[in-house]
C-alpha atoms as a PDB file:
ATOM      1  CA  UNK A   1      11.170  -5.158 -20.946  1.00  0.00           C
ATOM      2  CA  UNK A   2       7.772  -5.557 -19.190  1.00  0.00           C
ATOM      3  CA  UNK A   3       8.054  -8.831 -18.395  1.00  0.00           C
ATOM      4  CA  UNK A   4      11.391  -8.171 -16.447  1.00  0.00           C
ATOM      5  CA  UNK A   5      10.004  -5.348 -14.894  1.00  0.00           C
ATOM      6  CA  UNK A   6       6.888  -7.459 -13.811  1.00  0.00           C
ATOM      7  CA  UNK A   7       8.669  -9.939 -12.366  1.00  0.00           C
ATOM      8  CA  UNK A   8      11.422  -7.381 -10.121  1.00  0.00           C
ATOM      9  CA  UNK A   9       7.785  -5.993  -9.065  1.00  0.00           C
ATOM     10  CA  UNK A  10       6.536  -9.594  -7.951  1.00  0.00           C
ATOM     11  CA  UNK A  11       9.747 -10.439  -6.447  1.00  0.00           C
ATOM     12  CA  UNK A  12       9.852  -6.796  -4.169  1.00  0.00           C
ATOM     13  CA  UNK A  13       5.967  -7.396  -3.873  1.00  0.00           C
ATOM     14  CA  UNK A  14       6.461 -11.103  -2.247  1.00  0.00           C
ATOM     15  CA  UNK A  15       9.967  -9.545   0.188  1.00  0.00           C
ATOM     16  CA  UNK A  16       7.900  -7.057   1.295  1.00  0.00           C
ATOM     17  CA  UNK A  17       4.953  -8.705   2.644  1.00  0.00           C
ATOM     18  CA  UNK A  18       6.581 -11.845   3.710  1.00  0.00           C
ATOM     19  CA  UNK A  19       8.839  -8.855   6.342  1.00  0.00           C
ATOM     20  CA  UNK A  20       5.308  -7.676   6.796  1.00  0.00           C
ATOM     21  CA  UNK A  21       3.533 -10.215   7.813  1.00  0.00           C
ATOM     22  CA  UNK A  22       6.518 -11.596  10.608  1.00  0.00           C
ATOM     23  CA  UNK A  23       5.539  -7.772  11.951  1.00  0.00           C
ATOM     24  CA  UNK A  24       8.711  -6.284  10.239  1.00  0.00           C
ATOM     25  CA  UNK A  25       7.066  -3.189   8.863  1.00  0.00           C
ATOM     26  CA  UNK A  26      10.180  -0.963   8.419  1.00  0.00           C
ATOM     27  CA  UNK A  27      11.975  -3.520   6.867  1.00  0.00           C
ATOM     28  CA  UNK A  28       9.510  -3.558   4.485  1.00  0.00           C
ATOM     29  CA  UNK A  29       9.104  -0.551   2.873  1.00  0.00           C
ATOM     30  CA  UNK A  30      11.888  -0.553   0.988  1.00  0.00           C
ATOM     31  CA  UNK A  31      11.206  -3.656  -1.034  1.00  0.00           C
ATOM     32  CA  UNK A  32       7.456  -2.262  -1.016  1.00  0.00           C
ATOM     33  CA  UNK A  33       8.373   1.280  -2.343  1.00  0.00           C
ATOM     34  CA  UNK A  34      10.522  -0.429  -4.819  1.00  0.00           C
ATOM     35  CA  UNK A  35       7.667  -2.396  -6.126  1.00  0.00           C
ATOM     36  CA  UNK A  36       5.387   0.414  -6.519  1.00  0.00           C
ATOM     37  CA  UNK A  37       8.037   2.526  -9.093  1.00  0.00           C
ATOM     38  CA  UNK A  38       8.175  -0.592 -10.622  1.00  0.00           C
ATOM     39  CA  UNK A  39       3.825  -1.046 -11.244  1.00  0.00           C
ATOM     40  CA  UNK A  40       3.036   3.137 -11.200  1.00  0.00           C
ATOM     41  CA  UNK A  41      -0.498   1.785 -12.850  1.00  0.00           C
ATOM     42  CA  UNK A  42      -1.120  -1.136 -10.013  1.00  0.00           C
ATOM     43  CA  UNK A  43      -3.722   0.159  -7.505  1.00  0.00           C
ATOM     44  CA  UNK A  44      -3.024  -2.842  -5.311  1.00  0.00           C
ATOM     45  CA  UNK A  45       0.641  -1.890  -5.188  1.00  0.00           C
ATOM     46  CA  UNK A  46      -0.250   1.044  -3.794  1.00  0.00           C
ATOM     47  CA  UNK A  47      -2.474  -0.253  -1.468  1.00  0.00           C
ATOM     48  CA  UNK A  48      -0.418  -2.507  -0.071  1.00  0.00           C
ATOM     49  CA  UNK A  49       1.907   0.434   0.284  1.00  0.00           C
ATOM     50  CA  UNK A  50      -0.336   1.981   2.425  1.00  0.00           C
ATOM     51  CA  UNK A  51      -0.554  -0.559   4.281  1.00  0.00           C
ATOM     52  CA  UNK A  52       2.894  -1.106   5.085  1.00  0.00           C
ATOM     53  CA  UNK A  53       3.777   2.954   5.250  1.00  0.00           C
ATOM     54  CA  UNK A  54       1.210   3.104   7.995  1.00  0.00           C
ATOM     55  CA  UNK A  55       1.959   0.003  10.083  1.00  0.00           C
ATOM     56  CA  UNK A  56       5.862   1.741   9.510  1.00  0.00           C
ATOM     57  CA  UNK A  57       4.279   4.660  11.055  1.00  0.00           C
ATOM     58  CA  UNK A  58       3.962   7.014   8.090  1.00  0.00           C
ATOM     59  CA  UNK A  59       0.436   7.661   8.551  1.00  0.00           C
ATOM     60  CA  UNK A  60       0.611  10.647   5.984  1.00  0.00           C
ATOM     61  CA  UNK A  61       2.747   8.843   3.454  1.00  0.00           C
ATOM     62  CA  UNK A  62       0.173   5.917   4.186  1.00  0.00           C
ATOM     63  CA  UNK A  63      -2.510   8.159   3.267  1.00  0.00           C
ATOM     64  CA  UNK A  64      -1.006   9.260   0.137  1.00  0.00           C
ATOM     65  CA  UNK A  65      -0.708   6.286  -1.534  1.00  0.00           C
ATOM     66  CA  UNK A  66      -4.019   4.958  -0.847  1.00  0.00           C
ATOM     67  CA  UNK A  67      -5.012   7.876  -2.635  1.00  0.00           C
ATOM     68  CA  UNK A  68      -2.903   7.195  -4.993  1.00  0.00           C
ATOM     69  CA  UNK A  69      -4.820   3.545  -5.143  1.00  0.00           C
ATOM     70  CA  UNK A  70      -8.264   4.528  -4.721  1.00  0.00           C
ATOM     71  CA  UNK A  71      -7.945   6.738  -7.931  1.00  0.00           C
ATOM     72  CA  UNK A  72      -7.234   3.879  -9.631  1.00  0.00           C
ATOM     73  CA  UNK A  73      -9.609   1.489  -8.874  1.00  0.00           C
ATOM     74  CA  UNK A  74     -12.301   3.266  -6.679  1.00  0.00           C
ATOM     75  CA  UNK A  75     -13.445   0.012  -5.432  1.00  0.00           C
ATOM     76  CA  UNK A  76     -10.471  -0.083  -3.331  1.00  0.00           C
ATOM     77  CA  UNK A  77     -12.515   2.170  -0.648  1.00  0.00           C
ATOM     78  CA  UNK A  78     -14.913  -0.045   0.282  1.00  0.00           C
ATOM     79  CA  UNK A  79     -12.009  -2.514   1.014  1.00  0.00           C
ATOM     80  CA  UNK A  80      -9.873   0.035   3.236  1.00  0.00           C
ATOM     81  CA  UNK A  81     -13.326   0.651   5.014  1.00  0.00           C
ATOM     82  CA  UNK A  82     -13.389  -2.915   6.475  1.00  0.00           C
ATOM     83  CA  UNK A  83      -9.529  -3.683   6.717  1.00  0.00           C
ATOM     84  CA  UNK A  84      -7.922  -4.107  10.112  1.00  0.00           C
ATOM     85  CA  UNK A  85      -4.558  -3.253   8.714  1.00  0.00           C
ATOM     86  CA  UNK A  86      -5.867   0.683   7.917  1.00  0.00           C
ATOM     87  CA  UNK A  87      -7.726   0.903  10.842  1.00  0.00           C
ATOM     88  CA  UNK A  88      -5.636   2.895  12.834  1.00  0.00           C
ATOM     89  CA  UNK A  89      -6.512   5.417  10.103  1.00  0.00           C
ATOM     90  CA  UNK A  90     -10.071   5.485  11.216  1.00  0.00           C
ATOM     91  CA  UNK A  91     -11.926   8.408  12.181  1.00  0.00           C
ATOM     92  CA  UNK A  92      -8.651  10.470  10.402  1.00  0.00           C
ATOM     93  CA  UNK A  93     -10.881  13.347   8.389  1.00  0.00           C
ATOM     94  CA  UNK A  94      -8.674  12.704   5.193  1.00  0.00           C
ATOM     95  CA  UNK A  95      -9.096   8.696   5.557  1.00  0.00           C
ATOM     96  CA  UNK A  96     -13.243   9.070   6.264  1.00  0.00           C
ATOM     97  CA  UNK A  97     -13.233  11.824   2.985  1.00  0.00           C
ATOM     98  CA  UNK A  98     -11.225   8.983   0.821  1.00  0.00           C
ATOM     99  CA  UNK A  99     -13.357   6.225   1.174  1.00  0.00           C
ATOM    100  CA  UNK A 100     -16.653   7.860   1.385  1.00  0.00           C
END
């Protein structure tokens, strides 16, 4: 049920950025990707996938699901305006247009 499904999100959710944050970006997609099937309605899910695709080096992917985020909660763009960990997406013409 939901509850189950919550909690495989939370547990793929807390793998993923603990890889993350010891710099293990490709390790962590998987686990990330996993949680975002798992919470299709969670815009933070799918920010923190961007986040992860793009320090993985799939800047399009990346870009994608902070759209993806952004349409579901539009105050997400302020956020990836100011965040260090999408900055290597700055001055990208599709980043600049999604967080306008």
């Amino acid at each position: 049920g939901r509850l189950l499904r919550f909690g495989q999100m939370n547990y793929c959710w807390n793998d993923a950025w603990t890889l993350f944050t010891k710099g293990q970006a490709t390790e962590a997609l998987p686990p990330m990707e996993k949680a975002a099937v798992l919470a299709p309605d969670n815009p933070e899910m799918f920010y923190d996938l961007a986040v992860i695709r793009l320090a993985a080096g799939r800047r399009v992917e990346s870009l994608e699901a902070l759209r993806r985020a952004v349409a579901l909660n539009p105050k997400l763009k302020a956020q990836a305006r100011g965040d260090k960990d999408l900055a290597a997406l700055g001055g990208d013409p599709a980043f600049e247009a999604l967080v306008k």
